[in-house]
C-alpha atoms as a PDB file:
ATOM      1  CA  UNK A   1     -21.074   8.068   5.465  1.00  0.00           C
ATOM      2  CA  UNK A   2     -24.183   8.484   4.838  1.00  0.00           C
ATOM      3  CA  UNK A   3     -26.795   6.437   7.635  1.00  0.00           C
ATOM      4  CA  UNK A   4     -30.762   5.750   7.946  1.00  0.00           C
ATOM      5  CA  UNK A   5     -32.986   4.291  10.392  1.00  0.00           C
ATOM      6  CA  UNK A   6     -33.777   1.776   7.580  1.00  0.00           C
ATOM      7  CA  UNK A   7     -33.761   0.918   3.852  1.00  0.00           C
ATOM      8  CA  UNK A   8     -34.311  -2.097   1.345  1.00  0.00           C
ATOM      9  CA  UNK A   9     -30.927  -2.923   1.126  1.00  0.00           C
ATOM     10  CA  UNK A  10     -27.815  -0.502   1.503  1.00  0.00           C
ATOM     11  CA  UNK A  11     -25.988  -1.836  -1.924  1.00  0.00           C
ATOM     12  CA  UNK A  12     -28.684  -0.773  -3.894  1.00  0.00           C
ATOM     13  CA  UNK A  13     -28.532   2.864  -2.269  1.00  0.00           C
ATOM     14  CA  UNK A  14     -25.099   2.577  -2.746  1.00  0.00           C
ATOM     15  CA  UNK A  15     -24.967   1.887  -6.554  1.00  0.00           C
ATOM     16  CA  UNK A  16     -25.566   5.551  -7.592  1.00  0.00           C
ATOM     17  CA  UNK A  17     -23.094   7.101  -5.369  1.00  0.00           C
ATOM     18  CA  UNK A  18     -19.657   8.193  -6.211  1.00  0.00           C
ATOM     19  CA  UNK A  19     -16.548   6.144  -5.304  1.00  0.00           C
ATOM     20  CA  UNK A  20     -15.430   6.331  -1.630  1.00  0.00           C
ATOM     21  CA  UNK A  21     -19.167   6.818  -0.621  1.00  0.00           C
ATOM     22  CA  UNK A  22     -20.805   4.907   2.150  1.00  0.00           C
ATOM     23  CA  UNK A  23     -24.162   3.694   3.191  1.00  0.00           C
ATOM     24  CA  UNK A  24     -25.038   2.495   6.640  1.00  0.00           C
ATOM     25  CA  UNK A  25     -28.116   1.952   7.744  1.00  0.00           C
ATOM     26  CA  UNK A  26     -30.002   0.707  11.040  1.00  0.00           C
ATOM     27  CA  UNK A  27     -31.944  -2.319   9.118  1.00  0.00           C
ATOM     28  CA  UNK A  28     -32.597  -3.840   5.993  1.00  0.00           C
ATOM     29  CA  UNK A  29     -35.776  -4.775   4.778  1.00  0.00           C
ATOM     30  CA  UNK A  30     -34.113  -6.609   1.691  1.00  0.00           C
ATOM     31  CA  UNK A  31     -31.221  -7.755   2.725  1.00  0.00           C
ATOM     32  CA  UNK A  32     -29.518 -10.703   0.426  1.00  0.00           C
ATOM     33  CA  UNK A  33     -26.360 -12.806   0.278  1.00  0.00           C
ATOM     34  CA  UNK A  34     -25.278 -14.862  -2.595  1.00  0.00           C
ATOM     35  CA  UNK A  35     -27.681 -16.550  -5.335  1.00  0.00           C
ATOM     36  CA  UNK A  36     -30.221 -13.666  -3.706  1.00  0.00           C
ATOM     37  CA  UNK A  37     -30.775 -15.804  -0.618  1.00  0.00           C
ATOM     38  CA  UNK A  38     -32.398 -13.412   2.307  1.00  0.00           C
ATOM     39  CA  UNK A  39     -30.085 -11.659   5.105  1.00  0.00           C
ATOM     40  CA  UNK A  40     -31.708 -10.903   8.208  1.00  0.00           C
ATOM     41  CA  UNK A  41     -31.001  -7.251   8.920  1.00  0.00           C
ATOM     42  CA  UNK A  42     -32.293  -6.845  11.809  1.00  0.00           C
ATOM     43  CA  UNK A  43     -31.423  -4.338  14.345  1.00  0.00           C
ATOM     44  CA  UNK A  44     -27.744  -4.373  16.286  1.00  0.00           C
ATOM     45  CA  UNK A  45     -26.132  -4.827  13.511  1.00  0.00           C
ATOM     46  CA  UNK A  46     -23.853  -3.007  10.618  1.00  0.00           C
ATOM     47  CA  UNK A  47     -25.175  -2.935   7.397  1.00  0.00           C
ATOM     48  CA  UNK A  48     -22.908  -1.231   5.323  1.00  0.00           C
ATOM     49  CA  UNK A  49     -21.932  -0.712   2.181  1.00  0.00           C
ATOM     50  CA  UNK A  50     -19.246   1.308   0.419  1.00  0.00           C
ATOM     51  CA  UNK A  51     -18.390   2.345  -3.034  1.00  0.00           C
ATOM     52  CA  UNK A  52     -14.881   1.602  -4.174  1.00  0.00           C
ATOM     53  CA  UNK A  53     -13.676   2.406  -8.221  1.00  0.00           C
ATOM     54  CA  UNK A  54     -12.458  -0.598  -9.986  1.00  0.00           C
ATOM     55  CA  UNK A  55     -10.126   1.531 -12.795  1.00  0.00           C
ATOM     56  CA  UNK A  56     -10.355  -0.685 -15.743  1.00  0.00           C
ATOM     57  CA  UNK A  57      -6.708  -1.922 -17.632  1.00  0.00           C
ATOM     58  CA  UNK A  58      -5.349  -2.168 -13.867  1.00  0.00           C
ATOM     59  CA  UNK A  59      -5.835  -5.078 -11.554  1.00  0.00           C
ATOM     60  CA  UNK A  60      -8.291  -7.872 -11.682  1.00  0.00           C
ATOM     61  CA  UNK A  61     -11.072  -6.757  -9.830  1.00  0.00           C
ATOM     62  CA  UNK A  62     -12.963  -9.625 -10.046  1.00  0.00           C
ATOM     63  CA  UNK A  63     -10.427 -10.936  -6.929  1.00  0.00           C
ATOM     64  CA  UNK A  64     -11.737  -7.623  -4.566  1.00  0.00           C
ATOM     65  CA  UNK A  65     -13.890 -10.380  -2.537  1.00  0.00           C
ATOM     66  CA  UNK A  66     -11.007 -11.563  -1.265  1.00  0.00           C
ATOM     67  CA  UNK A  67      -9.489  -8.327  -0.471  1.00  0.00           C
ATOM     68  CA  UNK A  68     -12.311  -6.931   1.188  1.00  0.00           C
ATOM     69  CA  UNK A  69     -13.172 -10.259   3.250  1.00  0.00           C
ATOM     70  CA  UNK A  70      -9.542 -10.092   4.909  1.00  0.00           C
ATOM     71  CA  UNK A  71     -10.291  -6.152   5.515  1.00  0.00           C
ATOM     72  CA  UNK A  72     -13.629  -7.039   7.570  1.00  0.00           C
ATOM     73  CA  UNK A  73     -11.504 -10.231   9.620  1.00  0.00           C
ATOM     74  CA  UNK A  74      -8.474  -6.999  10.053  1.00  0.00           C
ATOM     75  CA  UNK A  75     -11.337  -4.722  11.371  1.00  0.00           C
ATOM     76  CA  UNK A  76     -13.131  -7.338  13.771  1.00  0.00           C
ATOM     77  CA  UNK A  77      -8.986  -8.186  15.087  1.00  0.00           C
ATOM     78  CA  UNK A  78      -8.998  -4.942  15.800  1.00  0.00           C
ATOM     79  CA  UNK A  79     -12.391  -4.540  17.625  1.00  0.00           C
ATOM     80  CA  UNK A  80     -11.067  -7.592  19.879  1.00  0.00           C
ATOM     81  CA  UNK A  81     -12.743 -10.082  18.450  1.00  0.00           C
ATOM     82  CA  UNK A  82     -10.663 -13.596  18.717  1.00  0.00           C
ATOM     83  CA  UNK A  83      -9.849 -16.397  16.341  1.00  0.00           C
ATOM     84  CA  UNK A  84     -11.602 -14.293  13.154  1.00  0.00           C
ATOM     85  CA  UNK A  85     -11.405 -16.846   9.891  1.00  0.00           C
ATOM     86  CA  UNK A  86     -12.555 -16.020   6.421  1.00  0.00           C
ATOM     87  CA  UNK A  87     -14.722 -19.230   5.252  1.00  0.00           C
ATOM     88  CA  UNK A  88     -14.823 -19.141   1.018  1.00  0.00           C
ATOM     89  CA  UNK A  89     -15.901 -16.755  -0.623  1.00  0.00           C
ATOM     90  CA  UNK A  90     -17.326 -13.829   1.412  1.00  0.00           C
ATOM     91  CA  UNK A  91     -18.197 -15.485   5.070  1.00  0.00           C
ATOM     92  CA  UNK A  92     -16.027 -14.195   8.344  1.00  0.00           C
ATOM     93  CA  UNK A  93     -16.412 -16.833  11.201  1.00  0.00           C
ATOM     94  CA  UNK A  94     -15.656 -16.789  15.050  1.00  0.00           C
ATOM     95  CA  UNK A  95     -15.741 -20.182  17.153  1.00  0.00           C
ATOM     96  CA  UNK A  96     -17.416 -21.641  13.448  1.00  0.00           C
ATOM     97  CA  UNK A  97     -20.185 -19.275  13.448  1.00  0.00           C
ATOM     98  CA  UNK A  98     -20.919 -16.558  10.813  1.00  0.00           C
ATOM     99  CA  UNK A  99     -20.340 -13.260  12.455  1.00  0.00           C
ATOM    100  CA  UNK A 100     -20.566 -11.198   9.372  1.00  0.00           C
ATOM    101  CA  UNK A 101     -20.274 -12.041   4.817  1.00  0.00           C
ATOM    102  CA  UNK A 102     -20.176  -9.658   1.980  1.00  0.00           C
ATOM    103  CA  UNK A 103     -21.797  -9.139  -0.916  1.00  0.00           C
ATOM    104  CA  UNK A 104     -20.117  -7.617  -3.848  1.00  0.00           C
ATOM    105  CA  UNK A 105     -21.943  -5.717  -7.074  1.00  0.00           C
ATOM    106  CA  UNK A 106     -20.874  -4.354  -9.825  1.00  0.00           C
ATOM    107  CA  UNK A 107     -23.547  -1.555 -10.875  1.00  0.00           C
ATOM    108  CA  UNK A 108     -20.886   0.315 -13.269  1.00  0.00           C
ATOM    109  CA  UNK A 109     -17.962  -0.798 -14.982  1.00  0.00           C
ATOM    110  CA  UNK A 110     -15.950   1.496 -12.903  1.00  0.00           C
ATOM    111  CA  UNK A 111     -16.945   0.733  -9.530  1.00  0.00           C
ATOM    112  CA  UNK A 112     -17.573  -1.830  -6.994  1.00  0.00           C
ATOM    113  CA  UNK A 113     -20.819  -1.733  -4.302  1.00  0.00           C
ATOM    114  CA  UNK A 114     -19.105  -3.525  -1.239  1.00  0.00           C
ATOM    115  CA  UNK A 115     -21.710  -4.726   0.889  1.00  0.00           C
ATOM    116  CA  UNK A 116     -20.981  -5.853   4.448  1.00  0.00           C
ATOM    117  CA  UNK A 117     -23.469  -7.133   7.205  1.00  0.00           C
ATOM    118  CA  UNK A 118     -21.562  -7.677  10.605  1.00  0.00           C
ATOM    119  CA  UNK A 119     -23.678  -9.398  13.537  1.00  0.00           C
ATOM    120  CA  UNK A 120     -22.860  -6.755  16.744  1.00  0.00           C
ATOM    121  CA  UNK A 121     -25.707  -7.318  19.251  1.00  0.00           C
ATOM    122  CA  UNK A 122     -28.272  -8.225  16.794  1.00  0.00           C
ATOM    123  CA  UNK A 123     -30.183 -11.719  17.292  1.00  0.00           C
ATOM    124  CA  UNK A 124     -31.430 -12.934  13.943  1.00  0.00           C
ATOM    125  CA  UNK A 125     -31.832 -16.709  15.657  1.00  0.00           C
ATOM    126  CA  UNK A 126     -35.008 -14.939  16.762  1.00  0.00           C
ATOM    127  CA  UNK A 127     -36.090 -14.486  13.773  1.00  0.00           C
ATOM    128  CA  UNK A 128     -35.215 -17.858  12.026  1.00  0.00           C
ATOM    129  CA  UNK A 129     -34.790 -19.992  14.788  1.00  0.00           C
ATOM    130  CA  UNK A 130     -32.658 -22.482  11.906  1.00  0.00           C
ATOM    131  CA  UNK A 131     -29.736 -20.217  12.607  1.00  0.00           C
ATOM    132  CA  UNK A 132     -29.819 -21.092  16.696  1.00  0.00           C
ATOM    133  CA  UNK A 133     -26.142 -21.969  16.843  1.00  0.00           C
ATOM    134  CA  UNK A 134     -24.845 -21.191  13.871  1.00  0.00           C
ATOM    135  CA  UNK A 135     -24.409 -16.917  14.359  1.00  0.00           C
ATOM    136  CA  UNK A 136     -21.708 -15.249  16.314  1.00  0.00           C
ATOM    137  CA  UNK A 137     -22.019 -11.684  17.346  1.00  0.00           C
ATOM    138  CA  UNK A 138     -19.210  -9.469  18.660  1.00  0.00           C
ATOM    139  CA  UNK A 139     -20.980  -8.201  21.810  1.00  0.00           C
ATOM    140  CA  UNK A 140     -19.890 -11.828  22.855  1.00  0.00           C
ATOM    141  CA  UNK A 141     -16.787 -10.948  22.333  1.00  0.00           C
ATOM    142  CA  UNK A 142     -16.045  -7.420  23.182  1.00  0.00           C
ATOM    143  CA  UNK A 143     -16.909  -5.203  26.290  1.00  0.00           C
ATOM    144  CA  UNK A 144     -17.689  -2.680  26.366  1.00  0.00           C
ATOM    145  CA  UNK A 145     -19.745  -2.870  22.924  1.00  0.00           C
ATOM    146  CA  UNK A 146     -18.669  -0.222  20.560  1.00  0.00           C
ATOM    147  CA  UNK A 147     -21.308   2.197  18.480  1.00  0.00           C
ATOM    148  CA  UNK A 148     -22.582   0.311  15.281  1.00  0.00           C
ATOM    149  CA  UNK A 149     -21.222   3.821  13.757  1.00  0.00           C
ATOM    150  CA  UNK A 150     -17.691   2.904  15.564  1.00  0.00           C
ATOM    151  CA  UNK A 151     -17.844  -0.049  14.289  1.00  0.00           C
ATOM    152  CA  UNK A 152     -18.722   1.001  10.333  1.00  0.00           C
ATOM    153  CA  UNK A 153     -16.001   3.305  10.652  1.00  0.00           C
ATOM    154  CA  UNK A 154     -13.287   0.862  11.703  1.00  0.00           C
ATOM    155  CA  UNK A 155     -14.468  -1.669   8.720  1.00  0.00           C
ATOM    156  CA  UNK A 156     -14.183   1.311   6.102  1.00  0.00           C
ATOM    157  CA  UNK A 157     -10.579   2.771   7.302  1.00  0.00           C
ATOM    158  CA  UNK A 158      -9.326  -1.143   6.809  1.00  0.00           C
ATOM    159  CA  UNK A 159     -11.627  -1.665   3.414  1.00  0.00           C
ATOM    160  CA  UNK A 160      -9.364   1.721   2.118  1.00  0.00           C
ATOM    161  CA  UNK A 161      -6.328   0.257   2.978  1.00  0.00           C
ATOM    162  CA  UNK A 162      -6.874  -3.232   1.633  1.00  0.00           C
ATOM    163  CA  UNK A 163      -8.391  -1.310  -1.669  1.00  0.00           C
ATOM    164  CA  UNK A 164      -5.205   0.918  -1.710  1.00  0.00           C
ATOM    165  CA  UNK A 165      -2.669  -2.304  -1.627  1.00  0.00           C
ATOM    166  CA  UNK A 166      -5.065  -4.434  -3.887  1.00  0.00           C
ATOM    167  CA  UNK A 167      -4.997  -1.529  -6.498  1.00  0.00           C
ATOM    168  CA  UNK A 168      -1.013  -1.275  -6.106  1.00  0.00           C
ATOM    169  CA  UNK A 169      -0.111  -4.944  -6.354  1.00  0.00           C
ATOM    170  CA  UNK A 170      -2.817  -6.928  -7.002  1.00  0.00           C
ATOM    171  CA  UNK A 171      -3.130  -9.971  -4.668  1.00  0.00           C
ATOM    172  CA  UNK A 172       0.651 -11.017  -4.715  1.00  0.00           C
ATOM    173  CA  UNK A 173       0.936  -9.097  -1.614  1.00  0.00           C
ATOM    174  CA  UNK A 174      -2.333 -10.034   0.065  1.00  0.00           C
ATOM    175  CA  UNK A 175      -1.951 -13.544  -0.631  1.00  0.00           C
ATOM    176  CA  UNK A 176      -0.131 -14.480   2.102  1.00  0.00           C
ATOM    177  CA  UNK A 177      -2.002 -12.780   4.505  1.00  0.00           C
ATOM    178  CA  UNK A 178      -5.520 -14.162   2.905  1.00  0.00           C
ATOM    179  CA  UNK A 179      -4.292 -17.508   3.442  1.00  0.00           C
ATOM    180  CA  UNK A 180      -3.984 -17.023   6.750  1.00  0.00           C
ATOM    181  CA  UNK A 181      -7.267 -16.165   7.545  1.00  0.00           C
ATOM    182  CA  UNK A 182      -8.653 -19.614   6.148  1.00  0.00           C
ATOM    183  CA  UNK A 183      -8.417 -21.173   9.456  1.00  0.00           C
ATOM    184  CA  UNK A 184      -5.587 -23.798   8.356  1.00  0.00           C
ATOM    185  CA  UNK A 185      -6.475 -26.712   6.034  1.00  0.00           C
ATOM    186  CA  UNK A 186     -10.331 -28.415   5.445  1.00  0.00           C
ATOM    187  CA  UNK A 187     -12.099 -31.243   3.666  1.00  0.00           C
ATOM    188  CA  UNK A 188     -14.604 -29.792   1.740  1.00  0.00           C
ATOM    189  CA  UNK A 189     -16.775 -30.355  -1.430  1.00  0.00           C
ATOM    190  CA  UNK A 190     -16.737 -28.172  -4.353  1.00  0.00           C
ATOM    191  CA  UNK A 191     -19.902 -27.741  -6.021  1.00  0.00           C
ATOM    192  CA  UNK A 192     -18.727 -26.711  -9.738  1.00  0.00           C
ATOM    193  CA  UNK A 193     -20.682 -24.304 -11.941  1.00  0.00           C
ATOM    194  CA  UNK A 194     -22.726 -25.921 -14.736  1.00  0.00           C
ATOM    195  CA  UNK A 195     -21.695 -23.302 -16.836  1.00  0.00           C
ATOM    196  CA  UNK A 196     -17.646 -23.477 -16.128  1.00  0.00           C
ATOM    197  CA  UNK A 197     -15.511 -26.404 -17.032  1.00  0.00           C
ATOM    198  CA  UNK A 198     -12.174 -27.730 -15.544  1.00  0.00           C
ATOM    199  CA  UNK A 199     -10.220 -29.117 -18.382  1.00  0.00           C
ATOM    200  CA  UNK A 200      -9.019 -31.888 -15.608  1.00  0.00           C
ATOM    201  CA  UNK A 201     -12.308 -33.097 -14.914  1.00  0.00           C
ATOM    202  CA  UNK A 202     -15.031 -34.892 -16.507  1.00  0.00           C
ATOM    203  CA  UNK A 203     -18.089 -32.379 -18.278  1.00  0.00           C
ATOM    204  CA  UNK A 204     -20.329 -34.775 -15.547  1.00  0.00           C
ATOM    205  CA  UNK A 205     -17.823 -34.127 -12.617  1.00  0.00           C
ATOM    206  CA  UNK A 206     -19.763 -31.269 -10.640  1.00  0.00           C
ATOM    207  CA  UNK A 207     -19.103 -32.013  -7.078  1.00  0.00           C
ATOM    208  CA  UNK A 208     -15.412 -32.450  -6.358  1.00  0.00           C
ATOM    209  CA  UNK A 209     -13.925 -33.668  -2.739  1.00  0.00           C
ATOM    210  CA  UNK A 210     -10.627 -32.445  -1.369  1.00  0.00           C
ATOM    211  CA  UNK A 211      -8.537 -30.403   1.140  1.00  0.00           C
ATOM    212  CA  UNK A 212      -8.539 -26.438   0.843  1.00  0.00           C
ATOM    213  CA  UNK A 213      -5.338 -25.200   0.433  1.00  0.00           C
ATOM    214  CA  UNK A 214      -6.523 -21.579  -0.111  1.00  0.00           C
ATOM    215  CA  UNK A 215      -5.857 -19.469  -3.191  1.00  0.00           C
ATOM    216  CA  UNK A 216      -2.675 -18.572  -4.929  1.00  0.00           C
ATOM    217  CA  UNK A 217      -1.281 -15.117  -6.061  1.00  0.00           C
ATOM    218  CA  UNK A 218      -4.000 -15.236  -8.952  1.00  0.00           C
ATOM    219  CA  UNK A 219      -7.505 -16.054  -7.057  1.00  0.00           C
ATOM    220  CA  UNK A 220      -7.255 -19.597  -8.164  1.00  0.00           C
ATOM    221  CA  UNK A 221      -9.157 -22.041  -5.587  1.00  0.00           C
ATOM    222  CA  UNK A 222      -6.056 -24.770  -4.492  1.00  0.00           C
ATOM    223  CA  UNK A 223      -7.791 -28.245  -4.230  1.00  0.00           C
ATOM    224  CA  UNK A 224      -5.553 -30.974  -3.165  1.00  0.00           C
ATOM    225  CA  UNK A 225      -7.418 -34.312  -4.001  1.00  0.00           C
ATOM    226  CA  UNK A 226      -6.553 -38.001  -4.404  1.00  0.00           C
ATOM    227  CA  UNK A 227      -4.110 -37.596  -6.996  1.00  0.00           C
ATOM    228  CA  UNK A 228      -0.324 -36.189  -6.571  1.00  0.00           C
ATOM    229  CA  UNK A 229      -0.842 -32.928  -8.256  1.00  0.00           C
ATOM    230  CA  UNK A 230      -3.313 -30.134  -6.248  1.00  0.00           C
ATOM    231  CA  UNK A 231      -6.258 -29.252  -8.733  1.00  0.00           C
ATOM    232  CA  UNK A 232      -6.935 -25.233  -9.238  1.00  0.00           C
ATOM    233  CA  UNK A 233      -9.791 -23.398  -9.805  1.00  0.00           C
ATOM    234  CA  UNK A 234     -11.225 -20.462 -10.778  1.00  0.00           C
ATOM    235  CA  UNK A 235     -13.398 -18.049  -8.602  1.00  0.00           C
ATOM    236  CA  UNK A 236     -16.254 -18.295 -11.071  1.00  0.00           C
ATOM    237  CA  UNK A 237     -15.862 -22.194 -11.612  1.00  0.00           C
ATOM    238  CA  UNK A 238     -17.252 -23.103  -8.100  1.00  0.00           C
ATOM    239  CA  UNK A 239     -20.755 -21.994  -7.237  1.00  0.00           C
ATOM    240  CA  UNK A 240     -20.155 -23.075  -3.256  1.00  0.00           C
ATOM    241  CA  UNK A 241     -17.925 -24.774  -1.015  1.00  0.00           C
ATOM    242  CA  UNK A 242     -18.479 -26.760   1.990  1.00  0.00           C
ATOM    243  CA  UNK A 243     -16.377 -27.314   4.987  1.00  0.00           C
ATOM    244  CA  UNK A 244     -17.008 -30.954   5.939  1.00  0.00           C
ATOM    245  CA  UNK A 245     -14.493 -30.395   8.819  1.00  0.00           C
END
């Protein structure tokens, strides 16, 4: 694993390494989530990513996300943390407050940059006081607080084995255990992606109301709505999804 005191962003190190490197680094100055919206990488936390290969004419890879979410909620279990959710797509929750998301790239065809950010003692309420309430950090959690490298390591050794049964089986055999994580059922809204379509729905239907039921063995988003039949969709049909529960 390779660490620094600090760097732009860790994925972008990442994305010229080989597969099974790591980057971990003390701060980001660039960090990012999804749609390129900022994550404060401040320090106390983990900010790592690693470099898995995606072998093309295998699995879809395009489901990791899930994988790797349910490896960072096996890795916090194991830490001590309580009551770890996943919240869809790439957000891991404690008490209903973030404590870590992921960001996935793809800078080759043949690999995936999987990049993690895991609150640990950090405090980035003091830097954007609009988060006051809304983080969770595992030195609330766990005593006595282990090494942000201790902690890195733990996330990788689970990301491996989560890669290794993802590769072998796809997500038939993570399914179940994915599920799981999604904190039972929730109302939520569904904002759909301009560009995607639902054959079931209206071109002008873009915000769609219903209870989560998870994904199935293929990825698919399982929407349960007014009618008698539970609506799937697509990963890359829903830009976000809010809990309204």
């Amino acid at each position: 694993m390779h660490e620094y005191d600090v760097v732009n962003s860790t994925n972008l190190v990442a994305c010229t390494l080989p597969p099974w490197s790591a980057v971990r680094s003390e701060r980001q100055t660039s960090g990012r989530g999804r749609f390129q919206r900022t994550w404060i990488s401040d320090e106390g936390g983990v900010w790592l990513s690693a470099v898995l290969p995606t072998p093309t004419c295998t699995v879809d890879w395009k489901l990791l996300p899930l994988a790797a979410g349910a490896a960072v909620c096996d890795a916090l279990g194991s830490l001590g943390v309580p009551g770890i959710r996943m919240r869809w797509p790439n957000d891991v929750l404690v008490d209903n407050r973030k404590i870590g998301g992921l960001l996935l790239d793809s800078f080759a065809p043949d690999r995936t940059v999987v990049g993690i950010g895991i609150n640990v003692w950090n405090r980035p309420e003091a830097i954007a006081p609009a988060l006051r309430n809304q983080v969770a950090r595992l030195a609330e959690y766990v005593q006595p607080v282990p090494s942000l490298t201790e902690v890195a390591t733990v996330v990788l050794g689970e990301l491996r084995k989560a890669w290794q049964i993802f590769q072998d089986t796809g997500l038939t055999t993570l399914a179940e255990h994915i599920n799981g994580l999604w904190g039972g059922a929730h109302h939520v809204e569904l904002e759909l992606d301009p560009e995607g379509s639902h054959q079931s729905l209206s071109p002008k239907a873009r915000i769609v109301h219903g209870q989560f039921k998870g994904v199935d063995s293929a990825g698919r988003l399982i929407l349960v709505g007014k009618g008698t039949e539970p609506l799937y969709f697509e990963p890359h049909e829903v830009r976000h999804l809010t809990e309204l529960d």
